[in-house]
PDB file of N, CA and C in Angstrom:
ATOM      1  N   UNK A   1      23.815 -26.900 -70.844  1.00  0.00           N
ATOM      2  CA  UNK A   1      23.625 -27.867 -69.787  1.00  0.00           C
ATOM      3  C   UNK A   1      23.164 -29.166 -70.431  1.00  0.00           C
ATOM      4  N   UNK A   2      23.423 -30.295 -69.736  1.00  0.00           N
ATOM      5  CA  UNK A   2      23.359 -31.735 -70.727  1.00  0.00           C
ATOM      6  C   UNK A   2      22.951 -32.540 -69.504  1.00  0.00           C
ATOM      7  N   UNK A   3      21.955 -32.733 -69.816  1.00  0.00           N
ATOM      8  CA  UNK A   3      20.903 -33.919 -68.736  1.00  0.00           C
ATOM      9  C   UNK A   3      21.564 -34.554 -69.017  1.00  0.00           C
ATOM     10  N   UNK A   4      21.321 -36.114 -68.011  1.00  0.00           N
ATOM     11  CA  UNK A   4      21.549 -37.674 -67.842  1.00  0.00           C
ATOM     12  C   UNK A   4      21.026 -38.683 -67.214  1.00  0.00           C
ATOM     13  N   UNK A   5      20.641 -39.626 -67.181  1.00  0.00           N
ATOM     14  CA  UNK A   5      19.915 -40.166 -66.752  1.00  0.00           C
ATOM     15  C   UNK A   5      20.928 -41.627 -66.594  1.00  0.00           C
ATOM     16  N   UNK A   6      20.896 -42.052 -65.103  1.00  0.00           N
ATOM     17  CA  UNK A   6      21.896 -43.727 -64.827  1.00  0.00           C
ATOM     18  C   UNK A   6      21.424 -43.829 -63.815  1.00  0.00           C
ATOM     19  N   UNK A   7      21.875 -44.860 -63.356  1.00  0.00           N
ATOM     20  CA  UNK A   7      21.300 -45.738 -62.008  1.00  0.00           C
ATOM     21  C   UNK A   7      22.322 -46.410 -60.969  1.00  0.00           C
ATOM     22  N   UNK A   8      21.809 -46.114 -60.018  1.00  0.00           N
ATOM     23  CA  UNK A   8      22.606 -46.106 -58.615  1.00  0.00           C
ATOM     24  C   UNK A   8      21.928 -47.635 -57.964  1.00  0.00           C
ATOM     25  N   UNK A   9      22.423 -48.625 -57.855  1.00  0.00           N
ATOM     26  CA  UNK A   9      22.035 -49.591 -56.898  1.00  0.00           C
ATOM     27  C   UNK A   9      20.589 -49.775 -57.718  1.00  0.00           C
ATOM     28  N   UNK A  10      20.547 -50.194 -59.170  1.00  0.00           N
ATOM     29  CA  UNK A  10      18.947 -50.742 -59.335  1.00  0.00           C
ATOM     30  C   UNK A  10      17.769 -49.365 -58.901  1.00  0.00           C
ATOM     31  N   UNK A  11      18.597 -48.177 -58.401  1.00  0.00           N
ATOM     32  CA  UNK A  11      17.491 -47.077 -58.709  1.00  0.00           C
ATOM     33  C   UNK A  11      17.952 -45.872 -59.959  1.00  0.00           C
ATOM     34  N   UNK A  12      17.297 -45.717 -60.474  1.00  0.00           N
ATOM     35  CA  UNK A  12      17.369 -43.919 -61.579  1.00  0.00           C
ATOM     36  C   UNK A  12      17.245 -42.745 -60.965  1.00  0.00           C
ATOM     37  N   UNK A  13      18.494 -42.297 -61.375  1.00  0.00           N
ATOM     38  CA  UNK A  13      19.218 -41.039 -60.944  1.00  0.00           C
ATOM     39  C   UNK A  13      18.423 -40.121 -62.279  1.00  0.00           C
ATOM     40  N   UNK A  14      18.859 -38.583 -61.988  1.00  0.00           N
ATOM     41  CA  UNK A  14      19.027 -38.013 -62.821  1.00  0.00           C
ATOM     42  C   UNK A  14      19.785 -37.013 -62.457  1.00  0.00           C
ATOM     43  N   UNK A  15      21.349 -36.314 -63.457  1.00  0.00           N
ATOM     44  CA  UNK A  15      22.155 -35.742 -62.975  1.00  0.00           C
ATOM     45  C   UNK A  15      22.646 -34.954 -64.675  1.00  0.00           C
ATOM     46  N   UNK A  16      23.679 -33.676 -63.832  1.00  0.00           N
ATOM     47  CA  UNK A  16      23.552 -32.774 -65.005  1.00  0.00           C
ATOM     48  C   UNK A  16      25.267 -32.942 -65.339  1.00  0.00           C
ATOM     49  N   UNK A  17      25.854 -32.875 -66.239  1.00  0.00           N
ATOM     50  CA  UNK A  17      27.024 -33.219 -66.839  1.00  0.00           C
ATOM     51  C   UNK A  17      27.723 -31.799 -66.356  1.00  0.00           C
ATOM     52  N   UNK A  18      28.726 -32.034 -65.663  1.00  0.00           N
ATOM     53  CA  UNK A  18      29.894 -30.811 -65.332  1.00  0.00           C
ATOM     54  C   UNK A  18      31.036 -31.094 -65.536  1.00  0.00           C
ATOM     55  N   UNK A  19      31.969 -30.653 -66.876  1.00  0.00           N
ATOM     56  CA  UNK A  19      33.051 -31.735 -67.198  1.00  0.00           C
ATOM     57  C   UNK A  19      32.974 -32.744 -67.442  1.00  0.00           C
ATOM     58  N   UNK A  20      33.556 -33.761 -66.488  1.00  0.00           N
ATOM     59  CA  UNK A  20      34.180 -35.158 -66.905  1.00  0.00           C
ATOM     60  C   UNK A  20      33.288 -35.444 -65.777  1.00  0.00           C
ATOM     61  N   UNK A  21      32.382 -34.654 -65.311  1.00  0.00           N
ATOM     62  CA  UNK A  21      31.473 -35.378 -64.146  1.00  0.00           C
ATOM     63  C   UNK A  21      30.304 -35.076 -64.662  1.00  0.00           C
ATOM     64  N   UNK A  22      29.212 -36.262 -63.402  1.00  0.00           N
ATOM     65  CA  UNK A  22      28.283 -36.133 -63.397  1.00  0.00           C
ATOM     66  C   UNK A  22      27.171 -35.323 -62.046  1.00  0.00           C
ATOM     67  N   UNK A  23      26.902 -34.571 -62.019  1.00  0.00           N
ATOM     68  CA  UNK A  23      26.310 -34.086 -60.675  1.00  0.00           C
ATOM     69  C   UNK A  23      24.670 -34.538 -60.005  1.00  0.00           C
ATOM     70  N   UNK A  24      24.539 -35.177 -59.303  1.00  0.00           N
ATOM     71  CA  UNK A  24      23.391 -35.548 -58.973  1.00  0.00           C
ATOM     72  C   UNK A  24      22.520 -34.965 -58.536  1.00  0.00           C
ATOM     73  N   UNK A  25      21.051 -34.507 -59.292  1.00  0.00           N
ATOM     74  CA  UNK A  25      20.524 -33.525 -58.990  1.00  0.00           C
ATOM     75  C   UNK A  25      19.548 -33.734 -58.054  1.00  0.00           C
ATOM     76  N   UNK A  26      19.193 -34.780 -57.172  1.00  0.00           N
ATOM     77  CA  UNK A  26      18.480 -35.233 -55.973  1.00  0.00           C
ATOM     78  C   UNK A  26      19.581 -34.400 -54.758  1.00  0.00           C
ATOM     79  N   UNK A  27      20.468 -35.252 -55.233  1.00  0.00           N
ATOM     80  CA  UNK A  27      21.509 -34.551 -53.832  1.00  0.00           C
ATOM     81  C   UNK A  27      21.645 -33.289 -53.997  1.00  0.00           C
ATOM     82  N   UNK A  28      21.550 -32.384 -55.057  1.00  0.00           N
ATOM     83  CA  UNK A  28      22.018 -30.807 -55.084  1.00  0.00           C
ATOM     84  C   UNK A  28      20.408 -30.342 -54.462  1.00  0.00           C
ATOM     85  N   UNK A  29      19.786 -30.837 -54.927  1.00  0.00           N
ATOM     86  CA  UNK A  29      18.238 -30.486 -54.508  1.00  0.00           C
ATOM     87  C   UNK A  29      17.701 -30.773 -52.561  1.00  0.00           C
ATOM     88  N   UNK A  30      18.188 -31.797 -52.465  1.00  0.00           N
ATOM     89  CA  UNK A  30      18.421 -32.054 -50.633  1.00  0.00           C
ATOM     90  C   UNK A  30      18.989 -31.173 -49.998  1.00  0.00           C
ATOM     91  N   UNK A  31      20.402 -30.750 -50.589  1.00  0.00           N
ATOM     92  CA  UNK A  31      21.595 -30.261 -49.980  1.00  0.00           C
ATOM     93  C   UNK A  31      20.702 -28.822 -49.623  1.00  0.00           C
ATOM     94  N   UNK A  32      20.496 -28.207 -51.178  1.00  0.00           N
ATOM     95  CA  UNK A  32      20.247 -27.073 -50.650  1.00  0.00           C
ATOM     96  C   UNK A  32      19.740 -25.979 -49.336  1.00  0.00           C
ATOM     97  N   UNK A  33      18.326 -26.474 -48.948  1.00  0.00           N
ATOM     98  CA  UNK A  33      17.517 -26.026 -48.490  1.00  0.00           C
ATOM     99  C   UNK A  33      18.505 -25.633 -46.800  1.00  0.00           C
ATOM    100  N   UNK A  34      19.397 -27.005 -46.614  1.00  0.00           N
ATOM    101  CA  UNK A  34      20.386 -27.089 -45.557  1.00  0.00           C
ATOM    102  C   UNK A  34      21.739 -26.095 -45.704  1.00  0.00           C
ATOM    103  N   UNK A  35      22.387 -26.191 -46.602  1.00  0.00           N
ATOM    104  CA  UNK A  35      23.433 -25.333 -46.447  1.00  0.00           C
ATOM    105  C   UNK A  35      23.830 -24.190 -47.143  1.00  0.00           C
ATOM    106  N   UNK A  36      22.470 -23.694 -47.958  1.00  0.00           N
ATOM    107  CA  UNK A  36      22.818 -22.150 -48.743  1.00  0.00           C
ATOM    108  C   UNK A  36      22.108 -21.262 -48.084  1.00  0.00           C
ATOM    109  N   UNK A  37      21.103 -21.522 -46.974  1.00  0.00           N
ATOM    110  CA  UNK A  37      19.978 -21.110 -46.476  1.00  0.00           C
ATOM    111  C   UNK A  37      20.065 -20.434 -45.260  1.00  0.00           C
ATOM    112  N   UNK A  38      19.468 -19.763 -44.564  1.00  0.00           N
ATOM    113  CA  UNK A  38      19.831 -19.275 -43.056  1.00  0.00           C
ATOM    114  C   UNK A  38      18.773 -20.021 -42.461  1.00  0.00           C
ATOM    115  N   UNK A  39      19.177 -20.668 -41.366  1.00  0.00           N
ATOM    116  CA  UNK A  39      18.313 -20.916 -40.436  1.00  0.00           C
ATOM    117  C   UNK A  39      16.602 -20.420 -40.511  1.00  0.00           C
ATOM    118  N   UNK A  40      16.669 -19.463 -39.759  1.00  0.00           N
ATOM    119  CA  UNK A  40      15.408 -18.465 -39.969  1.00  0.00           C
ATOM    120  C   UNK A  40      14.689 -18.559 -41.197  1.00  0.00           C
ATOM    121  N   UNK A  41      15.538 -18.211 -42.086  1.00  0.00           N
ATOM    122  CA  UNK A  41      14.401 -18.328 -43.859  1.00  0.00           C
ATOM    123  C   UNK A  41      14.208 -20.033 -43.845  1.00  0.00           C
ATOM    124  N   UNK A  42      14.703 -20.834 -43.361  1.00  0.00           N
ATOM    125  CA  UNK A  42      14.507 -22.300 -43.876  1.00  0.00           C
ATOM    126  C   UNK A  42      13.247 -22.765 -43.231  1.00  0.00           C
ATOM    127  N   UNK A  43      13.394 -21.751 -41.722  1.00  0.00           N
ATOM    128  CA  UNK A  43      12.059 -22.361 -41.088  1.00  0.00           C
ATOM    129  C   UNK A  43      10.640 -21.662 -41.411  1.00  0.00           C
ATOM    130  N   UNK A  44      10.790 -20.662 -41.853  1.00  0.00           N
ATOM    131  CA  UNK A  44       9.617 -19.973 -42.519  1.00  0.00           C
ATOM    132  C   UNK A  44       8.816 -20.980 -43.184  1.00  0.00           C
ATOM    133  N   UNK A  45       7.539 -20.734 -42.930  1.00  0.00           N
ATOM    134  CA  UNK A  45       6.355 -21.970 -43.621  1.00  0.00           C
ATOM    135  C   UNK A  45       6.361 -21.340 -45.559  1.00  0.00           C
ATOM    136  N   UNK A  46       6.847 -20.514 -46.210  1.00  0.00           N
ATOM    137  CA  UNK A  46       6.312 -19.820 -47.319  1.00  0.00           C
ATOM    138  C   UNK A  46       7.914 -20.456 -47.851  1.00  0.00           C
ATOM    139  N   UNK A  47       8.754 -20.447 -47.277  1.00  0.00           N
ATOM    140  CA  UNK A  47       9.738 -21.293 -47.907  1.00  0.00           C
ATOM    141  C   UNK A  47       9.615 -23.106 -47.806  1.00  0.00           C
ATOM    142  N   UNK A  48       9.070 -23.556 -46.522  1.00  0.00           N
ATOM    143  CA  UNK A  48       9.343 -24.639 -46.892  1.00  0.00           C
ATOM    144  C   UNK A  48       8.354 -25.070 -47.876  1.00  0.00           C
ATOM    145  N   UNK A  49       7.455 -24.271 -47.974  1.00  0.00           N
ATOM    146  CA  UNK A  49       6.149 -24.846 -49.472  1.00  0.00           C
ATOM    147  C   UNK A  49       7.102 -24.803 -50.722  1.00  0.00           C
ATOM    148  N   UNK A  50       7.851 -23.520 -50.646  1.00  0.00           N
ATOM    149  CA  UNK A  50       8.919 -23.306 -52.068  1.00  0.00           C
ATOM    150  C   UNK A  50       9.573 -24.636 -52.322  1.00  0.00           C
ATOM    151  N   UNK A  51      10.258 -24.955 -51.345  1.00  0.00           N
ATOM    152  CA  UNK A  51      11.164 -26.103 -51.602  1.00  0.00           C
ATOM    153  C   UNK A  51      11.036 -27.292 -51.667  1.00  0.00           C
ATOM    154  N   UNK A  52       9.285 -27.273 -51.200  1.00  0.00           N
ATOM    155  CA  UNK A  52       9.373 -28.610 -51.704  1.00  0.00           C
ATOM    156  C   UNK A  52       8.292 -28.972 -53.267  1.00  0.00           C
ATOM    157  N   UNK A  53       7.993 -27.224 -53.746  1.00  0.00           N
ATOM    158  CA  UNK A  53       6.924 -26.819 -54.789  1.00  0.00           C
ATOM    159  C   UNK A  53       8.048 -27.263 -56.206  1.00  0.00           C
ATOM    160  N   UNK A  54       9.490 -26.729 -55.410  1.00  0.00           N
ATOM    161  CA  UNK A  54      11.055 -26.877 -56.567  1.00  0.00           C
ATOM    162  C   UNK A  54      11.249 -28.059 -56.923  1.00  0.00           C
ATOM    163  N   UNK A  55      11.000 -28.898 -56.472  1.00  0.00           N
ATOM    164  CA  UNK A  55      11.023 -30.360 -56.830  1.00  0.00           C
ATOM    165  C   UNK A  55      10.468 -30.781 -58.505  1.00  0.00           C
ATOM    166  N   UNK A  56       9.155 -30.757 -58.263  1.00  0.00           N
ATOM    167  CA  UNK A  56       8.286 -30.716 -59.398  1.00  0.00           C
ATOM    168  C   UNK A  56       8.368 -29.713 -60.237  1.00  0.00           C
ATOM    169  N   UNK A  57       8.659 -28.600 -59.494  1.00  0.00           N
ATOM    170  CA  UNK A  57       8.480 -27.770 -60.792  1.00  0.00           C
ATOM    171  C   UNK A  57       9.916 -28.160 -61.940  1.00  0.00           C
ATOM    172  N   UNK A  58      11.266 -28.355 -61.049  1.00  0.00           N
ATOM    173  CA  UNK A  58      12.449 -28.944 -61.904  1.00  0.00           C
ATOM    174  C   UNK A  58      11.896 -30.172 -62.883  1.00  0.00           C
ATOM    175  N   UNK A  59      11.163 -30.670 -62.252  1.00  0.00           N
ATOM    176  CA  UNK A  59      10.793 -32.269 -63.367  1.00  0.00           C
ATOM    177  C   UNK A  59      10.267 -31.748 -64.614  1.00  0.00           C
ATOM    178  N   UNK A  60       9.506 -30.477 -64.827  1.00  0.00           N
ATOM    179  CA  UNK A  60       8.545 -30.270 -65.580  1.00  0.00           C
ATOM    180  C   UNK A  60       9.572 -29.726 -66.659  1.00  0.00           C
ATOM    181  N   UNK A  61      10.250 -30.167 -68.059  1.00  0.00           N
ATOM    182  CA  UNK A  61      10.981 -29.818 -68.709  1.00  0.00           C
ATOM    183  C   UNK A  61      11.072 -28.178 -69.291  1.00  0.00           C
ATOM    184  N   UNK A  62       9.701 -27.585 -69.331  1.00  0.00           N
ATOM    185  CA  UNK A  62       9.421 -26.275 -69.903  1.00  0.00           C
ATOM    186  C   UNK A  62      10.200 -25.471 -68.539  1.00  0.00           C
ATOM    187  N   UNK A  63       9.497 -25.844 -67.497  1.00  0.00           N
ATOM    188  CA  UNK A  63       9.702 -24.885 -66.201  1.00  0.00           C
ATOM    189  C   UNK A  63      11.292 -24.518 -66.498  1.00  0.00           C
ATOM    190  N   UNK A  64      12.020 -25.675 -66.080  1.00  0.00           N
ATOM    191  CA  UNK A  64      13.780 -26.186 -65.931  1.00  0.00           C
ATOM    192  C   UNK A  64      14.245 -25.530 -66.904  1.00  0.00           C
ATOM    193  N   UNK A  65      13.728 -25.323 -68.635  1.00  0.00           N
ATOM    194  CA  UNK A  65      14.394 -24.703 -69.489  1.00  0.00           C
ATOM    195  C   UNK A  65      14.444 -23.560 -69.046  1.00  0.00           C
ATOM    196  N   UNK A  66      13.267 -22.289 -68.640  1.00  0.00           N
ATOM    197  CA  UNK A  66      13.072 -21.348 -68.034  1.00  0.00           C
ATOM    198  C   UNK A  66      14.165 -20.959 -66.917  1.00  0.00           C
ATOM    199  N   UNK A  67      14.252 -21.952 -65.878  1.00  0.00           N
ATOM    200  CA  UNK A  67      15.144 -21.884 -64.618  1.00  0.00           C
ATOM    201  C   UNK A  67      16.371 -21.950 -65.298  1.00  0.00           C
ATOM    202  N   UNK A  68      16.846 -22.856 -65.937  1.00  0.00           N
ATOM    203  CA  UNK A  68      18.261 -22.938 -66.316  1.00  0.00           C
ATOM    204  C   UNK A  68      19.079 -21.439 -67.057  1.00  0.00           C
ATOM    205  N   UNK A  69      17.546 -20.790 -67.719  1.00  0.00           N
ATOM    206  CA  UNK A  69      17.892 -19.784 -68.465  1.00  0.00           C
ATOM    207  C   UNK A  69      18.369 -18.512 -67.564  1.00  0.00           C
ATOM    208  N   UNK A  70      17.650 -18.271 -66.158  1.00  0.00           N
ATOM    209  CA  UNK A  70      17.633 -17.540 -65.598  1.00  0.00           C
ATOM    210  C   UNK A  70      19.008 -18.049 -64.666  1.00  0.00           C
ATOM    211  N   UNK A  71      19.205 -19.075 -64.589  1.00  0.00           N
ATOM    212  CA  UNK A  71      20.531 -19.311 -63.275  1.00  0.00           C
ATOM    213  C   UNK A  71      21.779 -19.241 -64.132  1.00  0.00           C
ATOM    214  N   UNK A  72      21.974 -19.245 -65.606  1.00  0.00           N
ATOM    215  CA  UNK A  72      22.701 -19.187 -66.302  1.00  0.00           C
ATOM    216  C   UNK A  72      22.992 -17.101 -66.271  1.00  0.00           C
ATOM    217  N   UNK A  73      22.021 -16.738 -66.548  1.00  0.00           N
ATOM    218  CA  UNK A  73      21.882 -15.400 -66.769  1.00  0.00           C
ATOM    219  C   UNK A  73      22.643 -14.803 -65.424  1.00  0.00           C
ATOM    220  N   UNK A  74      22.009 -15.161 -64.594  1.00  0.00           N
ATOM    221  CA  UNK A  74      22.393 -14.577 -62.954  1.00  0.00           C
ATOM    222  C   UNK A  74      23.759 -15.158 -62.274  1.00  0.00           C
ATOM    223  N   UNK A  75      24.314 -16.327 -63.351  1.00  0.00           N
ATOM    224  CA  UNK A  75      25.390 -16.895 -62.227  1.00  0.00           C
ATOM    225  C   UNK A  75      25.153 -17.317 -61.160  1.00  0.00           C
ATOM    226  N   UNK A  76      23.834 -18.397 -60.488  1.00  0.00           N
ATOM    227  CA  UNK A  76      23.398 -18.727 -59.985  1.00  0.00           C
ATOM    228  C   UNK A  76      22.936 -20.351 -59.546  1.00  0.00           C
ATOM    229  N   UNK A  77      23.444 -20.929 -59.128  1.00  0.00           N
ATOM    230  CA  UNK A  77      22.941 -22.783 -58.828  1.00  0.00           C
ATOM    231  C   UNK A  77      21.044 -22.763 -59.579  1.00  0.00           C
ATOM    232  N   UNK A  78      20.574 -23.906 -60.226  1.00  0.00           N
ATOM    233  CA  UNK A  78      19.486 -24.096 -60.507  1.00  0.00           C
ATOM    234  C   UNK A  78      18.117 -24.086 -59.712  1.00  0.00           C
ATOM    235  N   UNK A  79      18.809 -24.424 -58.655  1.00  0.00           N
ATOM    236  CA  UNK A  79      17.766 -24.964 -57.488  1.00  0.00           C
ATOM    237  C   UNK A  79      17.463 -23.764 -56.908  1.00  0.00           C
ATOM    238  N   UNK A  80      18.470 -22.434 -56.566  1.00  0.00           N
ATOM    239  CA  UNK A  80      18.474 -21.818 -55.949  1.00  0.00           C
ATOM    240  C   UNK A  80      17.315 -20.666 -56.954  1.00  0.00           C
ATOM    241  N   UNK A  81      17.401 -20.545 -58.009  1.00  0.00           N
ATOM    242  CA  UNK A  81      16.515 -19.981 -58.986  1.00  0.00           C
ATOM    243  C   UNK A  81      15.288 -20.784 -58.768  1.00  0.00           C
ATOM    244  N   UNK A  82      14.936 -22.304 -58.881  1.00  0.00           N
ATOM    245  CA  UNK A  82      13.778 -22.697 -58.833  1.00  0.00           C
ATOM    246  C   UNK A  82      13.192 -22.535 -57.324  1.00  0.00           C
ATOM    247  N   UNK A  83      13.454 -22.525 -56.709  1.00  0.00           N
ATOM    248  CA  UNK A  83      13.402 -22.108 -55.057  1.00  0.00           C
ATOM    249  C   UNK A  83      12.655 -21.037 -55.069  1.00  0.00           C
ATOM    250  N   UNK A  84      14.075 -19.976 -55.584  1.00  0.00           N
ATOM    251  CA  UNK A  84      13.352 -18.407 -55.141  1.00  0.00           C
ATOM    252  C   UNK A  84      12.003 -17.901 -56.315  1.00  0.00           C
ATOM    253  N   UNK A  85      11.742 -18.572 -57.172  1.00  0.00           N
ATOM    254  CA  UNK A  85      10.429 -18.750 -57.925  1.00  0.00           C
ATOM    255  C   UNK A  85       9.012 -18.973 -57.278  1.00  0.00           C
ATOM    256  N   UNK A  86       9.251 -20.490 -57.130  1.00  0.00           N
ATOM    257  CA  UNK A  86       8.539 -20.881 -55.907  1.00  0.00           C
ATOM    258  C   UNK A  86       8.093 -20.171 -54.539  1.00  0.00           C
ATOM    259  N   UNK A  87       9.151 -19.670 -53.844  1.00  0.00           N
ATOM    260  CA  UNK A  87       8.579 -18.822 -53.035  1.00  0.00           C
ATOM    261  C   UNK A  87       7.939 -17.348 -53.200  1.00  0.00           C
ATOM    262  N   UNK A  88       8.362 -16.941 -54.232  1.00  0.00           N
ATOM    263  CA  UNK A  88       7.772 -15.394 -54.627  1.00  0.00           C
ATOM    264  C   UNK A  88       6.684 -15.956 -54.791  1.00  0.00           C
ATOM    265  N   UNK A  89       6.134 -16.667 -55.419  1.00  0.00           N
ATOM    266  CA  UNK A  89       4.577 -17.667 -55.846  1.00  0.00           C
ATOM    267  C   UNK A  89       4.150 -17.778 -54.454  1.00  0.00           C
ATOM    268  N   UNK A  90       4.497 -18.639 -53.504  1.00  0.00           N
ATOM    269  CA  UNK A  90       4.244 -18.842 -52.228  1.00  0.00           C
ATOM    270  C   UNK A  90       3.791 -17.292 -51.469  1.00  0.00           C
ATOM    271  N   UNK A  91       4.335 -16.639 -51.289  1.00  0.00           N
ATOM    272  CA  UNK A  91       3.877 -15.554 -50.862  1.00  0.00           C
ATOM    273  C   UNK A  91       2.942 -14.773 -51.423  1.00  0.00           C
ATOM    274  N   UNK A  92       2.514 -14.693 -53.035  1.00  0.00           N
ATOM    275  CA  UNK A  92       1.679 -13.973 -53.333  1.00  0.00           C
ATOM    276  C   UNK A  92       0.337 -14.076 -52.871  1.00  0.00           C
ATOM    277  N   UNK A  93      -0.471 -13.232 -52.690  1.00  0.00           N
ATOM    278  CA  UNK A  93      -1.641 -13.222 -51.771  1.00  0.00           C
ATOM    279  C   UNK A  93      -3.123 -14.296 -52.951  1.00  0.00           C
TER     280      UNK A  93
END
């Protein structure tokens, strides 16, 4: 996986190289919570702490190496690994 870093309108992006593209990882990170999700689990209070705990924890370069390792392993989107992290955390007592 190959970070990047460019700018949209005078703001900084950061997006992950797929091919001859670039994928924007704000928008994959928005998108999620809306359209991989069921209703019901999205409104749960122990998920929405997850998703918005996934944010930061992606920024944190150690965490992301970790996540990337595991969404690579599982065949799995990044977010959706840093998510379901987050919430197993969220729920523990």
């Amino acid at each position: 996986m190959r970070l990047v870093t460019y700018e949209v309108g005078r703001q900084p992006r950061v997006g992950v190289v797929e091919g001859e593209n670039v994928v924007d990882v704000r928008g994959v990170i928005e998108m999620a919570p809306h359209r991989r999700v069921s209703r019901t689990l999205a409104a749960r209070p122990p998920f929405k702490a997850a998703a918005r705990q996934a944010r930061p924890a992606l920024a944190d370069p150690k965490r992301r190496a970790v996540y990337a390792a595991q969404a690579k392993r599982q065949n799995r989107p990044l977010i959706a690994v840093a998510i379901s992290d987050c919430y197993r955390q969220a729920k523990k007592p």
